[in-house]
C-alpha atoms as a PDB file:
ATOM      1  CA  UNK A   1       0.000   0.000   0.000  1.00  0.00           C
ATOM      2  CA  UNK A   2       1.446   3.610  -0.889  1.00  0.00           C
ATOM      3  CA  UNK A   3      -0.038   5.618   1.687  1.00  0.00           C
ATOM      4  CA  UNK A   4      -0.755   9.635   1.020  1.00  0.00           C
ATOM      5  CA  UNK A   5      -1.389  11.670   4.344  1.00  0.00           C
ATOM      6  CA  UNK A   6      -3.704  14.748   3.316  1.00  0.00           C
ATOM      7  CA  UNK A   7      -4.543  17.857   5.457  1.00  0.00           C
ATOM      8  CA  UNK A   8      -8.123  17.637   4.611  1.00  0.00           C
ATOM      9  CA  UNK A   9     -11.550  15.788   3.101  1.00  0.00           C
ATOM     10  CA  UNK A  10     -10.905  18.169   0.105  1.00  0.00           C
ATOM     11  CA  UNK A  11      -7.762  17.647  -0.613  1.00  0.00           C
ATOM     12  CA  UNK A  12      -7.988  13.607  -0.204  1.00  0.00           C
ATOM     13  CA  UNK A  13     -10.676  14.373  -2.914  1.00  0.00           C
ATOM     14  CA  UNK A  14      -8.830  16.302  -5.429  1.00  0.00           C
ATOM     15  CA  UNK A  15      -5.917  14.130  -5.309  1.00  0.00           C
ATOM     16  CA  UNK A  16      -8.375  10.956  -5.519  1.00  0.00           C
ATOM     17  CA  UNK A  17      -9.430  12.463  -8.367  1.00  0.00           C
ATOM     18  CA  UNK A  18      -6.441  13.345 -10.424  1.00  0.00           C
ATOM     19  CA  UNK A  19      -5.739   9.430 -10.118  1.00  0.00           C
ATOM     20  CA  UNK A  20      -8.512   8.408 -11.311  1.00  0.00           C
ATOM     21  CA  UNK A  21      -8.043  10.874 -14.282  1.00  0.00           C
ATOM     22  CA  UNK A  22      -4.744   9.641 -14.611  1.00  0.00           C
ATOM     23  CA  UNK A  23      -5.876   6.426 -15.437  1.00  0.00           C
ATOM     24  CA  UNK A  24      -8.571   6.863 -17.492  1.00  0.00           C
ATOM     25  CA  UNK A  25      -6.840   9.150 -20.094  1.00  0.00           C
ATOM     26  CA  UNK A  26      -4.442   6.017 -20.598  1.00  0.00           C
ATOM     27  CA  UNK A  27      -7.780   3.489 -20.910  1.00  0.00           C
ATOM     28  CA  UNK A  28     -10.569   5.615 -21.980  1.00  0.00           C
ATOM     29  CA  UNK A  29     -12.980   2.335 -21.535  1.00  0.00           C
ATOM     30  CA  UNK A  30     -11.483   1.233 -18.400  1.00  0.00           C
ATOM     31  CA  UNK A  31     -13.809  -0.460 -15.644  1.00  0.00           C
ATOM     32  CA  UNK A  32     -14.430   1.474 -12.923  1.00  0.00           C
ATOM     33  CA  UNK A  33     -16.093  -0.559  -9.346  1.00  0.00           C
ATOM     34  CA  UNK A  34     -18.228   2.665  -7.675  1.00  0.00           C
ATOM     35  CA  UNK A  35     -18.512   2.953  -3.971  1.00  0.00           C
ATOM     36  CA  UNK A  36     -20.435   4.617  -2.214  1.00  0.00           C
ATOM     37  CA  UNK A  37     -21.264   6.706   1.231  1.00  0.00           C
ATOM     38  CA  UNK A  38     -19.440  10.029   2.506  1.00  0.00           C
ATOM     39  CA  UNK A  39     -15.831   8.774   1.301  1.00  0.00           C
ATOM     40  CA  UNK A  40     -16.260   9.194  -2.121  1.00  0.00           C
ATOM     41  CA  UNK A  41     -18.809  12.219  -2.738  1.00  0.00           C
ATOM     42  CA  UNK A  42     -16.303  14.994  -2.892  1.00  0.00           C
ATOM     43  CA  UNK A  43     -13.900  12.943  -5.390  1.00  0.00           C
ATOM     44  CA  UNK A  44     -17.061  12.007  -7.369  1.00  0.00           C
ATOM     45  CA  UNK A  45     -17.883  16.274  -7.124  1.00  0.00           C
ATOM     46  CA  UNK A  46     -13.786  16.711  -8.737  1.00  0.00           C
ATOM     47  CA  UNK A  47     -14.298  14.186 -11.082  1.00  0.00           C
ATOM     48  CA  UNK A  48     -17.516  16.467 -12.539  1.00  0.00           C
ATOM     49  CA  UNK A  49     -15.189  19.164 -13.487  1.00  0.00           C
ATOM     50  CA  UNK A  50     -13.682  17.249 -16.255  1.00  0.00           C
ATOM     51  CA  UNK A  51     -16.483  14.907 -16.671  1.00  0.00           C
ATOM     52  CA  UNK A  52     -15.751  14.670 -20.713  1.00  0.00           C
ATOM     53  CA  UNK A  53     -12.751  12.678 -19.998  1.00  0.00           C
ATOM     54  CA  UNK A  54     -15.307  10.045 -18.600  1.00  0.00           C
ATOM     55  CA  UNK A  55     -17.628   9.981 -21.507  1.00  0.00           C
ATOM     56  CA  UNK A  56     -16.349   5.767 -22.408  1.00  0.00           C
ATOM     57  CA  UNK A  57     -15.865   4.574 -19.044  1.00  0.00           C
ATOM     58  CA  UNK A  58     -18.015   1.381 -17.962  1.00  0.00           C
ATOM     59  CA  UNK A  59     -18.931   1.574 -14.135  1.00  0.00           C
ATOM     60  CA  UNK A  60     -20.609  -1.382 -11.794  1.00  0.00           C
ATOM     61  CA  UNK A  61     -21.864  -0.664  -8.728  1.00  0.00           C
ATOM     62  CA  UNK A  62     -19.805  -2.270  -5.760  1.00  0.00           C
ATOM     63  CA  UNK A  63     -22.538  -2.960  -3.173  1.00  0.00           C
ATOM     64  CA  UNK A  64     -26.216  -2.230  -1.939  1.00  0.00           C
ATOM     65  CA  UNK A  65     -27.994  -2.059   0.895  1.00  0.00           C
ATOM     66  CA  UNK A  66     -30.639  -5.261   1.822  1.00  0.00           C
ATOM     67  CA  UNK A  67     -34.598  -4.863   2.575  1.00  0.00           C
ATOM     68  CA  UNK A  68     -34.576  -1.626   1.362  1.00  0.00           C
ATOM     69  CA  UNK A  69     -35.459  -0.478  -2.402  1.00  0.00           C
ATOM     70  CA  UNK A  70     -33.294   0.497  -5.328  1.00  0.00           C
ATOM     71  CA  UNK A  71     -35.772   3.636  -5.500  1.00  0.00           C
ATOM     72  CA  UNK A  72     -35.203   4.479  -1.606  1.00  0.00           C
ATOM     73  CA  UNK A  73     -33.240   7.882  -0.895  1.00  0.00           C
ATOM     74  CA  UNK A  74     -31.071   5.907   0.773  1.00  0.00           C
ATOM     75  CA  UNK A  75     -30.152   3.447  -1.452  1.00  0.00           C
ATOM     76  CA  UNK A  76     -26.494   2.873  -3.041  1.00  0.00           C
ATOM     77  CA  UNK A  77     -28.699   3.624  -6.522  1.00  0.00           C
ATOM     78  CA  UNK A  78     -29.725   6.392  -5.632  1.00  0.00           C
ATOM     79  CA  UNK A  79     -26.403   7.734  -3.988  1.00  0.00           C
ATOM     80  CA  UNK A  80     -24.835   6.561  -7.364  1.00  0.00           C
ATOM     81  CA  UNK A  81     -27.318   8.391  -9.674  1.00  0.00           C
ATOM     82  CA  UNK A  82     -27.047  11.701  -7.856  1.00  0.00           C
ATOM     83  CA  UNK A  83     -23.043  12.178  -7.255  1.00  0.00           C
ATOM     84  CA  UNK A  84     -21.901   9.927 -10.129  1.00  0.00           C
ATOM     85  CA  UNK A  85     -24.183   9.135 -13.144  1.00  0.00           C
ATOM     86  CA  UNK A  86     -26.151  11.920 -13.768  1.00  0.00           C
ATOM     87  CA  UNK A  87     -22.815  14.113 -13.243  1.00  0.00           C
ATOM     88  CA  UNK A  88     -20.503  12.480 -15.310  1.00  0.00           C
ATOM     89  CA  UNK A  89     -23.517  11.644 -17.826  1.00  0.00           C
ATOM     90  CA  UNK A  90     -22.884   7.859 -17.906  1.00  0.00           C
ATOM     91  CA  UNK A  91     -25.148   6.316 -20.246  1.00  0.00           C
ATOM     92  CA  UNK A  92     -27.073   2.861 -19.140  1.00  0.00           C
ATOM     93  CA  UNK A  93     -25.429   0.783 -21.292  1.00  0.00           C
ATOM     94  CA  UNK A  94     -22.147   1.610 -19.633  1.00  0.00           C
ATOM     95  CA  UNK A  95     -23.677   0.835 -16.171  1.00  0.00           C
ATOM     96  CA  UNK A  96     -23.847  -2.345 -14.417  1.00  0.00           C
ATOM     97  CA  UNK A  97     -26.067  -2.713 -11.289  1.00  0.00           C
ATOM     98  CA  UNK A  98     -28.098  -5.174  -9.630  1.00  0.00           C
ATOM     99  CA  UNK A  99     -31.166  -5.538  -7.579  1.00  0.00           C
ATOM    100  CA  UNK A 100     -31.388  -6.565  -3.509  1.00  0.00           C
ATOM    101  CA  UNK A 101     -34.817  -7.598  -3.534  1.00  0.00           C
ATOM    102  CA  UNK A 102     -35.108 -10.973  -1.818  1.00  0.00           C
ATOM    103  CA  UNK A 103     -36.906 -12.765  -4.621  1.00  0.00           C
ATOM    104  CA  UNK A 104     -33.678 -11.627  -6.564  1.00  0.00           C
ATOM    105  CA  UNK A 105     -30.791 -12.149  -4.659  1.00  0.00           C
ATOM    106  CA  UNK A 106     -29.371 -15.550  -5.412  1.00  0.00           C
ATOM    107  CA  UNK A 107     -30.262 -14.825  -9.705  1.00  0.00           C
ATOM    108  CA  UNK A 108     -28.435 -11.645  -9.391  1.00  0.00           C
ATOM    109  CA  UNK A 109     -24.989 -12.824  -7.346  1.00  0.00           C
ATOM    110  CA  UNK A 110     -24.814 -15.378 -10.343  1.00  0.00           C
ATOM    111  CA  UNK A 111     -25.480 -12.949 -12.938  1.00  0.00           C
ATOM    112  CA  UNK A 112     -23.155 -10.283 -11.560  1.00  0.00           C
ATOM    113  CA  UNK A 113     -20.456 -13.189 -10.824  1.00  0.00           C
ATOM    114  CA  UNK A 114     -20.657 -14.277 -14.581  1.00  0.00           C
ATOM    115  CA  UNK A 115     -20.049 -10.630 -15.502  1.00  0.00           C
ATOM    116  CA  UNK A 116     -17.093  -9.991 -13.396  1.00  0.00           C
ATOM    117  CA  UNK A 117     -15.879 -13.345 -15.029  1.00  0.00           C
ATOM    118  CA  UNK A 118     -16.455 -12.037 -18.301  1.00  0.00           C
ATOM    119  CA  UNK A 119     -15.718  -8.047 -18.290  1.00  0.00           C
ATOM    120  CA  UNK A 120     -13.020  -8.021 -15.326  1.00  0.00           C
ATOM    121  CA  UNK A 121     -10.840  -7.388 -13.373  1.00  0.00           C
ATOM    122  CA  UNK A 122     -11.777  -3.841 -12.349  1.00  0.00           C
ATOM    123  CA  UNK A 123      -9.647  -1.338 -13.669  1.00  0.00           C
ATOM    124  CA  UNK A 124     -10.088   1.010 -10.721  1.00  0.00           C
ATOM    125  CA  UNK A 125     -11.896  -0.407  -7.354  1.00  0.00           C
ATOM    126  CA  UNK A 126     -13.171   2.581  -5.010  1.00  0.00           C
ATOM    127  CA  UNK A 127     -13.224   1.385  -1.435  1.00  0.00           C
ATOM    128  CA  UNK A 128     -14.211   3.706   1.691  1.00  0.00           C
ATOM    129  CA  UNK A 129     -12.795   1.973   5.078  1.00  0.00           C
ATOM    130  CA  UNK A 130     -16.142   0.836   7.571  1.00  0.00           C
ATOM    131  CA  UNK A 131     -15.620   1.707  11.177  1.00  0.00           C
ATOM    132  CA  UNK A 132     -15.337  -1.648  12.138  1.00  0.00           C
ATOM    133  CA  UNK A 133     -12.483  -2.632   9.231  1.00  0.00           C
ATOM    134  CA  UNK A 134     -15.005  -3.160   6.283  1.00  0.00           C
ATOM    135  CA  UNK A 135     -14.578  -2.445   2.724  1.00  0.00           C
ATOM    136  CA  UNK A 136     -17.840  -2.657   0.444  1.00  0.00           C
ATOM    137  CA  UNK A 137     -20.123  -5.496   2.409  1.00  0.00           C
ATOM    138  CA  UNK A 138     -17.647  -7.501   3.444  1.00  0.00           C
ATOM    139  CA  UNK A 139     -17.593  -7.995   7.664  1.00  0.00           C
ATOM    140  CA  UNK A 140     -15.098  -8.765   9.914  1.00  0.00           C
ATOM    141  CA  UNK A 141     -15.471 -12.760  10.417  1.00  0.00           C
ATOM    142  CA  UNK A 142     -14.078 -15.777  11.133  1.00  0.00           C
ATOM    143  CA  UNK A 143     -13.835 -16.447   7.160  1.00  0.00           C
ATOM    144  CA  UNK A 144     -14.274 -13.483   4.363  1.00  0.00           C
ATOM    145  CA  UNK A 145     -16.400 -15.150   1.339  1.00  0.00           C
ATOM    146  CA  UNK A 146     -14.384 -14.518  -2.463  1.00  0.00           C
ATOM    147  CA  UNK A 147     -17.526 -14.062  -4.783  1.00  0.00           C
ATOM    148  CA  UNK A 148     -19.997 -11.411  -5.257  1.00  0.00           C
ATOM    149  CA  UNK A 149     -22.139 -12.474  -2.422  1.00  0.00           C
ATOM    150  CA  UNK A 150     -25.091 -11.814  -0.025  1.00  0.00           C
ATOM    151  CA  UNK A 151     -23.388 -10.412   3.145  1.00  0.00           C
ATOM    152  CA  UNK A 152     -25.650 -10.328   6.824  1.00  0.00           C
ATOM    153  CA  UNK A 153     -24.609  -6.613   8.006  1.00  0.00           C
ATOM    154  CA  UNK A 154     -22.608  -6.154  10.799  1.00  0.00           C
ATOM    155  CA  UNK A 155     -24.788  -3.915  13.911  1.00  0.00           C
ATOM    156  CA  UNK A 156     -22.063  -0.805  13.006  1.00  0.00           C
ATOM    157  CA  UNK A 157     -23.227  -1.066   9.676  1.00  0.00           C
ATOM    158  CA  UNK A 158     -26.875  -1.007  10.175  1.00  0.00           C
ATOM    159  CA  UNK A 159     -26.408   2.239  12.226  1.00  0.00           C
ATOM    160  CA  UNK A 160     -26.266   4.027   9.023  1.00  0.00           C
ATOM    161  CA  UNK A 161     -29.859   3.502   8.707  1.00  0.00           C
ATOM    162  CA  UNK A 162     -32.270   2.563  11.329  1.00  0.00           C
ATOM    163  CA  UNK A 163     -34.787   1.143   8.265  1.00  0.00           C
ATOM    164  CA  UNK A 164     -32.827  -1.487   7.561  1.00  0.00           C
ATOM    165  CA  UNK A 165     -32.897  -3.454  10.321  1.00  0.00           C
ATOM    166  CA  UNK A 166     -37.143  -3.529  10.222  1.00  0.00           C
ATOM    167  CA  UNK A 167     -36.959  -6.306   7.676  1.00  0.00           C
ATOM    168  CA  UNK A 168     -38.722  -9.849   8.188  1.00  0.00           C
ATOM    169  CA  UNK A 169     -34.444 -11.440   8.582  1.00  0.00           C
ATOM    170  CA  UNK A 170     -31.738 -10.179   9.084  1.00  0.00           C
ATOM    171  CA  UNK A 171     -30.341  -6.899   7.589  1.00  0.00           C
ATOM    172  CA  UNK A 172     -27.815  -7.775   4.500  1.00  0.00           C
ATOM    173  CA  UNK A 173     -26.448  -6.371   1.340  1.00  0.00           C
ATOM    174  CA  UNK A 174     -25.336  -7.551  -1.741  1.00  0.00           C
ATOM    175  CA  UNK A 175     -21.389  -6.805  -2.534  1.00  0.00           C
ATOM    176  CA  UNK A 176     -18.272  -7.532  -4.591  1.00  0.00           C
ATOM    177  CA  UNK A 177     -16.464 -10.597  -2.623  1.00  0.00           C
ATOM    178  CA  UNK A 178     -12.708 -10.282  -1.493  1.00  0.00           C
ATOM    179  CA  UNK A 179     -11.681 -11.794  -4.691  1.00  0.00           C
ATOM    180  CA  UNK A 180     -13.300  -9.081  -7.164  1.00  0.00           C
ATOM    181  CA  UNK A 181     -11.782  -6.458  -4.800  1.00  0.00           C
ATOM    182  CA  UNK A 182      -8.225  -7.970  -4.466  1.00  0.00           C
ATOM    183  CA  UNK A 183      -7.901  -8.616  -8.243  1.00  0.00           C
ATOM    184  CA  UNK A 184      -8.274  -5.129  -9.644  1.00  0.00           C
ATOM    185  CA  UNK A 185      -5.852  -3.988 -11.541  1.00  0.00           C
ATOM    186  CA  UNK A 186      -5.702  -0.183  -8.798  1.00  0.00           C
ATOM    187  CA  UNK A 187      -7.163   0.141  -5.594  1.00  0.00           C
ATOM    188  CA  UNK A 188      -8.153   3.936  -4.409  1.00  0.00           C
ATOM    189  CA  UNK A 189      -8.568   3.422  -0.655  1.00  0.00           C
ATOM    190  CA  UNK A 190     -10.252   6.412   0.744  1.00  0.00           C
ATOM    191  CA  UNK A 191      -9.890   6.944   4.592  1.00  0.00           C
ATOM    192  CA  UNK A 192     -12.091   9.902   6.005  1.00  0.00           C
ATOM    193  CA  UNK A 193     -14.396  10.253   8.522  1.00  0.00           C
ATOM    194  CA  UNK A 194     -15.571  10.347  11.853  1.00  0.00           C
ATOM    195  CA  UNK A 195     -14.934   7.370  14.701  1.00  0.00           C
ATOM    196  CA  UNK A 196     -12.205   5.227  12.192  1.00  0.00           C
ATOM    197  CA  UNK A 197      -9.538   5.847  14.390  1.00  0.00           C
ATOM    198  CA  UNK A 198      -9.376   2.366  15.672  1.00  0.00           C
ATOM    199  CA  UNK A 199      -9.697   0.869  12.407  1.00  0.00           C
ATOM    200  CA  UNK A 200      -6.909   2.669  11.036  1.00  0.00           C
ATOM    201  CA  UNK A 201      -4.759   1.979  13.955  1.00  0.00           C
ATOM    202  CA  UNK A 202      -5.594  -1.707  13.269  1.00  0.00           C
ATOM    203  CA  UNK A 203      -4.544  -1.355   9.272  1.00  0.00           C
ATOM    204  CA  UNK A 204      -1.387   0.371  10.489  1.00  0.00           C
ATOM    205  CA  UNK A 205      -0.418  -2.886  12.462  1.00  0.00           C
ATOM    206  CA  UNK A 206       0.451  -4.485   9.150  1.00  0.00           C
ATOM    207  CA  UNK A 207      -1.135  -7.752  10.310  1.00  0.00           C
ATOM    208  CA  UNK A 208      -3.438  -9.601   7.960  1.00  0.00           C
ATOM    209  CA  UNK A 209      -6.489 -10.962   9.694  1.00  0.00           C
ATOM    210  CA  UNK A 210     -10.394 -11.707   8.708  1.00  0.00           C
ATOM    211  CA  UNK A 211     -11.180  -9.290  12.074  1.00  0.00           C
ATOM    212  CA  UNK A 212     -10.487  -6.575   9.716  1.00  0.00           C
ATOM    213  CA  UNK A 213     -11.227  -6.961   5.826  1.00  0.00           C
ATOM    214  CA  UNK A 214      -9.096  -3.502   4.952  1.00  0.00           C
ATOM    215  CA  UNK A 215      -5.807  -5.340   6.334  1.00  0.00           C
ATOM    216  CA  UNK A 216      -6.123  -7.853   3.539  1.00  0.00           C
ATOM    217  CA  UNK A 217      -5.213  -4.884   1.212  1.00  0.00           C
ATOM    218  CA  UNK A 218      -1.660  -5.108   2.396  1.00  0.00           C
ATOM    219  CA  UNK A 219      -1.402  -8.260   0.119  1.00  0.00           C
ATOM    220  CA  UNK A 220      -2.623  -6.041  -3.428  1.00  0.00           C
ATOM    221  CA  UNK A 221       0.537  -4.930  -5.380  1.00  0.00           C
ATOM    222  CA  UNK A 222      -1.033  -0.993  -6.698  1.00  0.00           C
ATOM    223  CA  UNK A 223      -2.781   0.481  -3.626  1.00  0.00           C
ATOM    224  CA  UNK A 224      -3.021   4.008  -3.271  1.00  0.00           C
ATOM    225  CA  UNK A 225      -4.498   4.463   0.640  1.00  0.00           C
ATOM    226  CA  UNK A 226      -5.250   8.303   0.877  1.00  0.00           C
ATOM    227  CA  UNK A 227      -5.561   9.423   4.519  1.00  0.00           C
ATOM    228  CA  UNK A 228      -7.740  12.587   5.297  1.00  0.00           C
ATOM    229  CA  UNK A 229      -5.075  13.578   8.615  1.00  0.00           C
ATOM    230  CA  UNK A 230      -8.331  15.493  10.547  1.00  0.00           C
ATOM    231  CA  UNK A 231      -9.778  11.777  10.478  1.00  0.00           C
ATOM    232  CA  UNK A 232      -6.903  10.086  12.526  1.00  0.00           C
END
C-alpha cells in the first residue's frame, strides 16, 4: 500500500481524483467498481469538473444495501445516480447494477459473478474503510467469502440507517467478494471520517487478519491508501 497523508476531506478528494483521471486518459474504456457513502462524494464532485474525460468509461456498482429499495433515498442507486451518473452523464449501457430484492438475490450474485468473469478485473476499485475494518459489504469474520455475495450486516453497519434493520431477517447487502476487490488492476482506498480511528490503527499494524477486511489490502501490489489527517 502507498499511503498519502492529506490535510483535509478536500484535498484527499482532489488528489483521488487526479488518479482516477490519470488512469482513465491512458484506458478511456477502463472499468471502474463505484462505492459509495461520505468517502467518495467529494472525489465524485472533482471528477464532474472534467467529466468529458469520462464519456467511455463502464462503471458497476460495488454494493447495496438489503430490505430496502433500489428507489429508496437511501439506497447505493440512488447515492450513485445523484453524485456519479447523472454528473458524469454515464449512459445505461455503460452501467452495471443489480437488484437486492429478496426474490432476486441468489439470480443476481450469479449474474453479476458471470459478468465480473467475463468483463473483469476492475480497472479502478473505489473502497471507503467501515468503522469496524469493512470495505464494500464484506464484515469482519471468522472467514471473508471470495464471490460477489449476499453479506448479513454487521450492527455498526446497520447504524447508518435505522430502516434497515425492520426487515422480516436479518439486515444484508449484496457486494463484490474479497476476490473481485483484491484482483483489480488499482485500488483507491479512501480513509475519512468520523470514529475510524481504531480501524486505522488496526490497518497500520500491518497484520493480515479476517477481524479486519481492509488489512487484507496489504497483500494487493497498486494500492493508493489516501488518509484525510483530521480523520486520525
Amino acid at each position: 500500500m502507498k499511503i498519502t497523508y492529506l490535510e483535509n476531506y478536500a484535498t484527499l478528494s482532489e488528489k483521488a481524483a487526479q488518479l482516477i483521471a490519470s488512469e482513465v486518459k491512458n484506458n478511456p474504456e477502463l472499468l471502474f467498481c463505484a462505492a459509495t457513502g461520505g468517502s467518495p462524494t467529494g472525489m465524485y464532485a472533482e471528477m464532474s469538473k472534467q467529466k468529458s474525460i469520462y464519456a467511455k468509461m463502464r462503471v458497476m456498482k460495488m454494493d447495496e444495501w438489503g430490505i430496502i429499495p433500489l428507489s429508496h433515498s437511501d439506497s447505493c442507486e440512488t447515492y450513485l445516480k445523484k453524485h456519479l451518473l447523472g454528473p458524469l452523464e454515464i449512459s445505461d449501457d455503460r452501467y452495471t447494477t443489480f437488484d437486492t430484492a429478496p426474490e432476486e438475490v441468489d439470480a443476481e450474485c450469479k449474474r453479476i459473478s458471470q459478468f465480473t468473469i467475463e468483463n473483469g478485473p476492475f480497472d479502478i476499485c473505489i473502497l471507503g474503510l467501515g468503522k469496524n475494518g469493512h470495505i464494500a459489504f464484506n464484515e469482519p469474520g471468522a472467514s471473508l467469502n471470495p464471490d460477489f455475495h449476499k453479506a448479513i450486516l454487521a450492527d455498526s453497519t446497520i447504524a447508518h440507517d435505522p430502516a434497515l434493520s425492520q426487515g422480516n431477517e436479518p439486515a444484508y447487502g449484496l457486494c463484490v467478494g474479497m476476490e473481485g476487490i483484491m484482483q483489480s488492476k488499482k485500488i483507491i482506498f479512501l480513509v475519512t471520517g468520523k470514529g475510524k480511528q481504531e480501524a486505522v490503527k488496526r490497518i497500520m499494524e500491518r497484520k493480515i487478519g479476517t477481524d479486519c477486511p481492509a488489512s487484507f489490502l496489504w497483500m494487493h501490489p497498486n494500492v493508493e491508501c489516501l488518509i484525510d489527517s483530521s480523520a486520525i
